[in-house]
N, C-alpha and C. Protein backbone atom coordinates (compact mmCIF):
# COMPACT_ATOMS: atom_id res chain seq x y z
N UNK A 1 -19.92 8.00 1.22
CA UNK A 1 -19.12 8.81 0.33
C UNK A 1 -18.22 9.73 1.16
N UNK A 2 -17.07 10.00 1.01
CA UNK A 2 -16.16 10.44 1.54
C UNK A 2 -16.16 12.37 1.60
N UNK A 3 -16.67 12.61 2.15
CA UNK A 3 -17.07 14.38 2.28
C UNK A 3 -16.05 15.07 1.29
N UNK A 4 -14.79 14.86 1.53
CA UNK A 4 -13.83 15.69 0.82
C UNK A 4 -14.35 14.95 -1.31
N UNK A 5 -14.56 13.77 -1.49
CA UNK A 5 -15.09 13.58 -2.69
C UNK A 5 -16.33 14.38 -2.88
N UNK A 6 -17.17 14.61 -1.90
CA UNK A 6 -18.25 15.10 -2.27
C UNK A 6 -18.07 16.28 -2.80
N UNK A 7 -17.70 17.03 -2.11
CA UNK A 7 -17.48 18.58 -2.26
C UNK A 7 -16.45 19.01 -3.73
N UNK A 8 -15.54 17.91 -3.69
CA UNK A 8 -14.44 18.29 -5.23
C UNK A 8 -15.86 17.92 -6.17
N UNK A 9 -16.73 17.13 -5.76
CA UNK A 9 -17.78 16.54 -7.53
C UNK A 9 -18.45 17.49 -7.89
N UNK A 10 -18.90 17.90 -6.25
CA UNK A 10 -20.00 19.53 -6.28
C UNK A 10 -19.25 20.96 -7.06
N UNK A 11 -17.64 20.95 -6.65
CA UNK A 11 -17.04 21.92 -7.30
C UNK A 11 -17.01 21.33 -8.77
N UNK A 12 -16.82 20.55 -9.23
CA UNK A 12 -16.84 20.35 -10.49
C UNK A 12 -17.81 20.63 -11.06
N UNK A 13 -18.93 20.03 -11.08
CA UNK A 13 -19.96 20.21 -11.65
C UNK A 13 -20.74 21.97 -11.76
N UNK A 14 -20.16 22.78 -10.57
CA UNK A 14 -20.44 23.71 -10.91
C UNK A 14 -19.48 24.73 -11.67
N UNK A 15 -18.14 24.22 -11.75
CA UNK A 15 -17.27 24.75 -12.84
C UNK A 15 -17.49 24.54 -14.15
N UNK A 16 -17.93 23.15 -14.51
CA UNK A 16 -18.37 22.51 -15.73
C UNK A 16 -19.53 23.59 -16.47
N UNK A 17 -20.41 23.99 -15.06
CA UNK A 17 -21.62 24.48 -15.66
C UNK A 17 -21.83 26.08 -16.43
N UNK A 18 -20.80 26.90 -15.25
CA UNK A 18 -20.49 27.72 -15.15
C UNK A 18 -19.59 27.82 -16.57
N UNK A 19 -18.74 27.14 -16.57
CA UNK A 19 -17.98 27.35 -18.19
C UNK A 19 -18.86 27.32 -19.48
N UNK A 20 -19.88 26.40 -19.77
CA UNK A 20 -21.05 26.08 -20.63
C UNK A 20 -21.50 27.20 -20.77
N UNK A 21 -22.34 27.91 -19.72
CA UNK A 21 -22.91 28.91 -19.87
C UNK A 21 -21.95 30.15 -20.69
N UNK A 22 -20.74 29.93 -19.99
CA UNK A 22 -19.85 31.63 -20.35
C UNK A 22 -19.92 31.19 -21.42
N UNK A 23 -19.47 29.99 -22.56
CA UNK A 23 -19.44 30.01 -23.75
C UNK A 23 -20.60 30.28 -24.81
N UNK A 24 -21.76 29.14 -24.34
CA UNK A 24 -22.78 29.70 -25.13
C UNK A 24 -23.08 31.25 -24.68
N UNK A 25 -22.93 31.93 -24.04
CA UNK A 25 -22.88 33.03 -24.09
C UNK A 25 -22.50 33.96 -24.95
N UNK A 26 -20.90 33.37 -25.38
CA UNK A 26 -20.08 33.78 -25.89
C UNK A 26 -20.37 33.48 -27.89
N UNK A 27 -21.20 32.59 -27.73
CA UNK A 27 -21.50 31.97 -28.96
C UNK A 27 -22.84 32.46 -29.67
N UNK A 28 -23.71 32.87 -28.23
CA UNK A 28 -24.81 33.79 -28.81
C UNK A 28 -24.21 35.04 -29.56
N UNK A 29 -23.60 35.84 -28.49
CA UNK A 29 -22.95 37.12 -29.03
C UNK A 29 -22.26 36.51 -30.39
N UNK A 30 -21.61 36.04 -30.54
CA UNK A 30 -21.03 36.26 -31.64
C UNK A 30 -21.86 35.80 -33.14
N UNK A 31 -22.64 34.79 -32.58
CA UNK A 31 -24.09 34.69 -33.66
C UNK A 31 -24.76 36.23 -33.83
N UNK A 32 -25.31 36.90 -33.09
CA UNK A 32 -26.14 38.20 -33.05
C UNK A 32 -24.85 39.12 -33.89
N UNK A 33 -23.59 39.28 -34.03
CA UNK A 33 -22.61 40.36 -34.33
C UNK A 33 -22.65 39.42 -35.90
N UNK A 34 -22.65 38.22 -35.74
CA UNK A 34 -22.73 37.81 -36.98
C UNK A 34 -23.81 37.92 -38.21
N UNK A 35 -24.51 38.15 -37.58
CA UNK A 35 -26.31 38.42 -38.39
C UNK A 35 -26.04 39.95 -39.00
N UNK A 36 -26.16 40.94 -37.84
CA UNK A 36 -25.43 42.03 -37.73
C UNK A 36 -24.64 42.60 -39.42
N UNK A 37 -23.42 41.89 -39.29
CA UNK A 37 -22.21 41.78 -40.04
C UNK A 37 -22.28 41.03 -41.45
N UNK A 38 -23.37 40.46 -41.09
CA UNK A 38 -23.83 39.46 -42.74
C UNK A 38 -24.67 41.02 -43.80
N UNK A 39 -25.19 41.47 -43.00
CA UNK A 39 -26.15 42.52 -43.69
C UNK A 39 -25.43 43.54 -44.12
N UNK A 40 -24.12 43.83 -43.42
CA UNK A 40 -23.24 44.97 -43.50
C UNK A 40 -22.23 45.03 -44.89
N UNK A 41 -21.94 43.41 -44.96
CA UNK A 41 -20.98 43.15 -45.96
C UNK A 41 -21.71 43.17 -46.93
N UNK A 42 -23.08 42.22 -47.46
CA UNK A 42 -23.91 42.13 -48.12
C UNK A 42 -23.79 43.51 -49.04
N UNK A 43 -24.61 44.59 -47.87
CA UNK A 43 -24.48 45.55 -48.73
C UNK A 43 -23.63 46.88 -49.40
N UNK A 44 -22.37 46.39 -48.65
CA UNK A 44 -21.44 47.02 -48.69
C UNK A 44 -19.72 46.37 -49.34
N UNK A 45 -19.76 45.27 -49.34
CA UNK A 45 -18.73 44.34 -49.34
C UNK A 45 -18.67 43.14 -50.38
N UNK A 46 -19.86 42.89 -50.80
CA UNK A 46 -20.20 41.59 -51.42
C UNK A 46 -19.95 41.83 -52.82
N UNK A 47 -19.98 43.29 -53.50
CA UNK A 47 -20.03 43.66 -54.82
C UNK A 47 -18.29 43.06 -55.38
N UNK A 48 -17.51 43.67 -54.82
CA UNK A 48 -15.86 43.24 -55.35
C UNK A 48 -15.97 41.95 -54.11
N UNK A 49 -16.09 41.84 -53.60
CA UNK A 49 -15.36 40.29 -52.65
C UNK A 49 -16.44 38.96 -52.98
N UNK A 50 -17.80 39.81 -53.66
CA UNK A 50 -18.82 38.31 -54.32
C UNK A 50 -19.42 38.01 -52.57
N UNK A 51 -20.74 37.39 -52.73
CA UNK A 51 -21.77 37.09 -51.54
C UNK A 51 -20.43 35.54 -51.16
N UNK A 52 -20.27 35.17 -51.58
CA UNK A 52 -19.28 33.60 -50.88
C UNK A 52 -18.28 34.37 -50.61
N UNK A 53 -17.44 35.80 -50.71
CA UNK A 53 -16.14 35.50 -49.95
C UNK A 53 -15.26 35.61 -51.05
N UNK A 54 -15.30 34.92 -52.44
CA UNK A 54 -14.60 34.19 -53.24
C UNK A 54 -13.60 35.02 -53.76
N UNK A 55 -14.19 37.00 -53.63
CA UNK A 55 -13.72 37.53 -54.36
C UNK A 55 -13.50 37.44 -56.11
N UNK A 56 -12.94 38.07 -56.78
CA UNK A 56 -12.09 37.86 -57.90
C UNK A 56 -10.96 37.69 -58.44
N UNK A 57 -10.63 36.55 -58.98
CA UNK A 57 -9.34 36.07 -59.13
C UNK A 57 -9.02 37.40 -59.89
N UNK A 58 -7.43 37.57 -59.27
CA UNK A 58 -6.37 38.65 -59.78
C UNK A 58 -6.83 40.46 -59.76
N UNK A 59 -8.22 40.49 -58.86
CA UNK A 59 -8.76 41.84 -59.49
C UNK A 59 -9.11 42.13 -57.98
N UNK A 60 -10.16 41.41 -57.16
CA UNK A 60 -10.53 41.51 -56.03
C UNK A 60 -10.01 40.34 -54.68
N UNK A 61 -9.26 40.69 -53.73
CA UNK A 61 -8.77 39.17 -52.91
C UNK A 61 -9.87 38.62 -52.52
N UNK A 62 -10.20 37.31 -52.10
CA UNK A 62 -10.76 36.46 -51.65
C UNK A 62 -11.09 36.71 -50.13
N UNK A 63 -11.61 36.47 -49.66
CA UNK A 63 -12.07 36.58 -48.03
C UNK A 63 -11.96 34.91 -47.72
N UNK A 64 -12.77 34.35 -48.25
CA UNK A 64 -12.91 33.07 -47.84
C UNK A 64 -11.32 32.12 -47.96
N UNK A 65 -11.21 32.25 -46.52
CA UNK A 65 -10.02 31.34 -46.13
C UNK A 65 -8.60 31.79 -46.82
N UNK A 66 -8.85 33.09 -46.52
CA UNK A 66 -7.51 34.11 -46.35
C UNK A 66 -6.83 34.44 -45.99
N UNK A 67 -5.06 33.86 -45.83
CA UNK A 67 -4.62 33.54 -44.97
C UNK A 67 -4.08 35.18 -44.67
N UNK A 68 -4.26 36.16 -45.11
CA UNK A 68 -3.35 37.69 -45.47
C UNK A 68 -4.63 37.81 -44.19
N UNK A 69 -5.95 37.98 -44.41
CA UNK A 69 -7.11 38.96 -43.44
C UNK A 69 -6.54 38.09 -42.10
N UNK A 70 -6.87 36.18 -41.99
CA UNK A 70 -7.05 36.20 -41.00
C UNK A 70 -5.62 36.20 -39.81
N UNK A 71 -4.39 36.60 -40.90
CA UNK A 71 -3.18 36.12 -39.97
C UNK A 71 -2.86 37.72 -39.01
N UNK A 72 -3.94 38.71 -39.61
CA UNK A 72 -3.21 40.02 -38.93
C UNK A 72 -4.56 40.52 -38.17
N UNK A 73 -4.80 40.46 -37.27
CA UNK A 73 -6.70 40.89 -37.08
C UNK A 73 -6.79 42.99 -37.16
N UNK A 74 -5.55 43.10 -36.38
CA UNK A 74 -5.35 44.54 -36.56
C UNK A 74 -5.31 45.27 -37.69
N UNK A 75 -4.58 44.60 -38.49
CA UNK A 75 -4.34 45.14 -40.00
C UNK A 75 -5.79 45.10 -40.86
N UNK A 76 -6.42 43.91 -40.24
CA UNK A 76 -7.66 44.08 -41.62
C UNK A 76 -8.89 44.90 -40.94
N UNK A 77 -9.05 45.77 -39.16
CA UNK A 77 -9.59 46.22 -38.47
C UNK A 77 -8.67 47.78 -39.42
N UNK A 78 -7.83 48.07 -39.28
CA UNK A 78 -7.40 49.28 -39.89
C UNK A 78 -7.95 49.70 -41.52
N UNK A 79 -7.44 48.31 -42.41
CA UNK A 79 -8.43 48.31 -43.69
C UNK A 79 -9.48 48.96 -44.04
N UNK A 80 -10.61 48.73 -42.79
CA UNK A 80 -11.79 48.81 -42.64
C UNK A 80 -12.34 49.99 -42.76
N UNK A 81 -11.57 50.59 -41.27
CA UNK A 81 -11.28 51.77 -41.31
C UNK A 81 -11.15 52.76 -42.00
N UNK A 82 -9.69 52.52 -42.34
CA UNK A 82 -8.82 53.24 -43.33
C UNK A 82 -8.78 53.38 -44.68
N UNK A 83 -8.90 52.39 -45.58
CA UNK A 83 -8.78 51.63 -46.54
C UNK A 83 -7.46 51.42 -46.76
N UNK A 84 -7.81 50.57 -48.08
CA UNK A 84 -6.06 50.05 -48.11
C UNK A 84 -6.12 49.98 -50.06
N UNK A 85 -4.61 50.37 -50.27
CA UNK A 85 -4.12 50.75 -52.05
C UNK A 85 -2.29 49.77 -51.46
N UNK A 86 -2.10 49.57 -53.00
CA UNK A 86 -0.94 48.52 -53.25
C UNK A 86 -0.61 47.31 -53.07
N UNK A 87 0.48 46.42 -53.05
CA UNK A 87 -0.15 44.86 -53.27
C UNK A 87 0.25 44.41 -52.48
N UNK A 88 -0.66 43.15 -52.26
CA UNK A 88 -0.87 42.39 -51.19
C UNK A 88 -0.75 40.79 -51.88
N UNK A 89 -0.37 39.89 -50.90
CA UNK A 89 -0.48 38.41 -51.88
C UNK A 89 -1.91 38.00 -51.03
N UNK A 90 -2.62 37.10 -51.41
CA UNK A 90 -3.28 36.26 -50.89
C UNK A 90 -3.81 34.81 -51.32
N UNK A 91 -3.36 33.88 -50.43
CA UNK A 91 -3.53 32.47 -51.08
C UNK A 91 -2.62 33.06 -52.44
N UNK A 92 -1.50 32.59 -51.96
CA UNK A 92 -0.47 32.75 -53.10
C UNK A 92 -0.39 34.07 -54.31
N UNK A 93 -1.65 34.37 -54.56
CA UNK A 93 -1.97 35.71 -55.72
C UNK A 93 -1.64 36.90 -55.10
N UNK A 94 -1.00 38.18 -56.23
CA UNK A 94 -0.90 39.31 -55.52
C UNK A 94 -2.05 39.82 -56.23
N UNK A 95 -2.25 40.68 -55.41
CA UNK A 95 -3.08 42.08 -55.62
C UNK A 95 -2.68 43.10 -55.97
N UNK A 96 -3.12 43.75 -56.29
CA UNK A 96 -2.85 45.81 -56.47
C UNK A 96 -3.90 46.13 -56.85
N UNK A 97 -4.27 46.93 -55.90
CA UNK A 97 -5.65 47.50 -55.88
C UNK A 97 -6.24 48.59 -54.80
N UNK A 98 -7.08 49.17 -54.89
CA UNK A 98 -7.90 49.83 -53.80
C UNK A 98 -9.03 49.43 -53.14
N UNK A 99 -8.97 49.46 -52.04
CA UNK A 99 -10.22 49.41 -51.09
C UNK A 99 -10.38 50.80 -50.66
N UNK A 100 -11.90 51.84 -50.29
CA UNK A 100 -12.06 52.75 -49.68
C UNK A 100 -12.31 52.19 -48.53
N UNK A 101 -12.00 53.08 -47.47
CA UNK A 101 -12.29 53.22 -46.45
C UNK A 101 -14.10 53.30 -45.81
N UNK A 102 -13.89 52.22 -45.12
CA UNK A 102 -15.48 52.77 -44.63
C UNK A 102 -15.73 53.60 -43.21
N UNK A 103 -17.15 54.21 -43.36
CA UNK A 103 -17.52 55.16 -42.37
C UNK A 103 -18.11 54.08 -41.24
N UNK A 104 -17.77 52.97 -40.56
CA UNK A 104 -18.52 52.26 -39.75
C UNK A 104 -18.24 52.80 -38.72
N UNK A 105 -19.12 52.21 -37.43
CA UNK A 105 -19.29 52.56 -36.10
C UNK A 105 -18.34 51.40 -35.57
N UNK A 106 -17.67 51.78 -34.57
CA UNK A 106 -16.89 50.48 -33.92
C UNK A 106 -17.33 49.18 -33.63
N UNK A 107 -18.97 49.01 -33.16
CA UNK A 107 -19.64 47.87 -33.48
C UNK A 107 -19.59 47.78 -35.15
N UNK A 108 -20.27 48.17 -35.64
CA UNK A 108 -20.63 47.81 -36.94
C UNK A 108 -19.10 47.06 -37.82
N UNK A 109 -18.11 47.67 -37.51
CA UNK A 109 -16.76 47.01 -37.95
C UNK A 109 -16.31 45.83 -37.11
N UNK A 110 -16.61 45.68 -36.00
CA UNK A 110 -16.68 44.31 -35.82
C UNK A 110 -17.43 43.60 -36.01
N UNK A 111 -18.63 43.98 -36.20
CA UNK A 111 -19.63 43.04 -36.92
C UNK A 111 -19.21 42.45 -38.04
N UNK A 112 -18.90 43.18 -38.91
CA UNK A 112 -18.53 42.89 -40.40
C UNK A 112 -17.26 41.74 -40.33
N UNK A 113 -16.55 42.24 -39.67
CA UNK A 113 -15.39 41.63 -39.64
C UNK A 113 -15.68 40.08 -38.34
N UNK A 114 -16.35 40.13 -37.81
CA UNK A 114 -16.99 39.10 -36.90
C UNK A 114 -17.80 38.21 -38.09
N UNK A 115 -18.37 38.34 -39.17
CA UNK A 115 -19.02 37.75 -40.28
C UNK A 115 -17.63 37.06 -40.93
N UNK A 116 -17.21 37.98 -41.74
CA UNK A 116 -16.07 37.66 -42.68
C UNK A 116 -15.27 36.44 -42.02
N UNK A 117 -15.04 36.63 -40.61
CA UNK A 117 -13.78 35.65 -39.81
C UNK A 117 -14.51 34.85 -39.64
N UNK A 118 -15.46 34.30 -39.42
CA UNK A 118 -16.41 32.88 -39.29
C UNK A 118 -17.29 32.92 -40.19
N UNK A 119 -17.25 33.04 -41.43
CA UNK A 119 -17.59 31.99 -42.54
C UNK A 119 -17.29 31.57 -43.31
N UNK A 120 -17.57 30.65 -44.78
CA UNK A 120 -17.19 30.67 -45.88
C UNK A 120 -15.67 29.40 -45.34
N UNK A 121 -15.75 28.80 -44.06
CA UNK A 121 -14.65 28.29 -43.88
C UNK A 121 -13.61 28.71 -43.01
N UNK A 122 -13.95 29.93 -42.55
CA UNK A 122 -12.84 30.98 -41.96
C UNK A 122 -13.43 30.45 -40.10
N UNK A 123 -12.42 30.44 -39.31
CA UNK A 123 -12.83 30.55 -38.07
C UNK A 123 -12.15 31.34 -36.77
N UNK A 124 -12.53 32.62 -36.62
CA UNK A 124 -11.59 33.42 -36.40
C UNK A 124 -12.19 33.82 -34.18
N UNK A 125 -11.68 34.12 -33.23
CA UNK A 125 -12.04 34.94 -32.13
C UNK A 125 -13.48 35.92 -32.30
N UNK A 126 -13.68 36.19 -31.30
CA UNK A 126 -14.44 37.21 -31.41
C UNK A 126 -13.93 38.62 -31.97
N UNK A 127 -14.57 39.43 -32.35
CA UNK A 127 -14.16 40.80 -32.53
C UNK A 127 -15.16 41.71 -31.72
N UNK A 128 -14.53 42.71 -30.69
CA UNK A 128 -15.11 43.49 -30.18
C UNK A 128 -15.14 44.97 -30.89
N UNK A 129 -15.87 45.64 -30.19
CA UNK A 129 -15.95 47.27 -30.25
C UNK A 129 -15.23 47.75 -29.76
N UNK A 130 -14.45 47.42 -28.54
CA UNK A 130 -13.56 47.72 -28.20
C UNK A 130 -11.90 47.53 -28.81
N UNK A 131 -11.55 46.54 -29.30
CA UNK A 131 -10.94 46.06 -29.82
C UNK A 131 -10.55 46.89 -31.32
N UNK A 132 -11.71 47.16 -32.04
CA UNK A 132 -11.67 48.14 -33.25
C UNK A 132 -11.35 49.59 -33.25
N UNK A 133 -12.11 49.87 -31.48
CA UNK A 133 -11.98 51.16 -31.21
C UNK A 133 -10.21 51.56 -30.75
N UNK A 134 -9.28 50.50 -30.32
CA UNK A 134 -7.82 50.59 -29.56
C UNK A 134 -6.84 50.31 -31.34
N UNK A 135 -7.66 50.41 -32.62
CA UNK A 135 -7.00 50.27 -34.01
C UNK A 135 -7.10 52.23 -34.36
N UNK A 136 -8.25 52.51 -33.88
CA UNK A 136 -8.96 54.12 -34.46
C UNK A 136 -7.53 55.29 -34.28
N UNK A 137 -6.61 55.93 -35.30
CA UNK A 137 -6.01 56.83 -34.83
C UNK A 137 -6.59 57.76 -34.01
């Protein structure tokens, strides 16, 4: 075997491995923020948006496979935050309505929002604490 082959197979294989790991890594965390974030919405979120996401037609928007939450990540990290009043379309429907603002911790709002963006159909990045915390006036 030709030394210079050897050594590119050896680099491969430990790039290959090395990438595997960073992801499931990356896939644990975002499972654990997701568990997290299931409990958060549940009991905080699920009443107007419904346990599926589905929301209410014309009264409450939909979560599940929303193209308004998942096309702005900042905007629905501020939401969260902040809350949000006046209309919005989603999946074609407008809204007018209020959301309050919630009191979360910068984890805890990406948690939530780490739930909401990967399920129900939705498949969104990770969301950090950090990330929520660079939205915080």
């Amino acid at each position: 075997m030709n030394r210079n082959y050897f050594w590119l197979t050896i680099s491969m294989i430990v790039f290959v491995t090395v990438a595997a790991v960073s992801l499931s890594g990356q896939e644990d965390e975002l499972g654990k923020s997701m568990e997290r974030g299931k409990q958060l919405y549940m009991s905080n979120c699920s009443t107007c948006h419904m346990p599926t996401g589905e929301g209410i037609n014309k009264v409450f928007p939909p979560l599940a496979g929303s193209d308004y939450m998942m096309n702005d990540l900042d905007r629905s990290i501020r939401q969260i935050l902040y809350g949000v009043s006046g209309e919005m379309t989603v999946k074609g429907v407008t809204y007018n309505g209020v959301m309050n603002a919630y009191d979360f911790t910068d984890q805890e709002t990406a948690d939530v929002l780490n739930y909401i963006r990967n399920s129900w159909g939705n498949k969104g990045q990770i969301v950090t604490a950090a990330k929520v915390k660079s939205q915080r006036k």
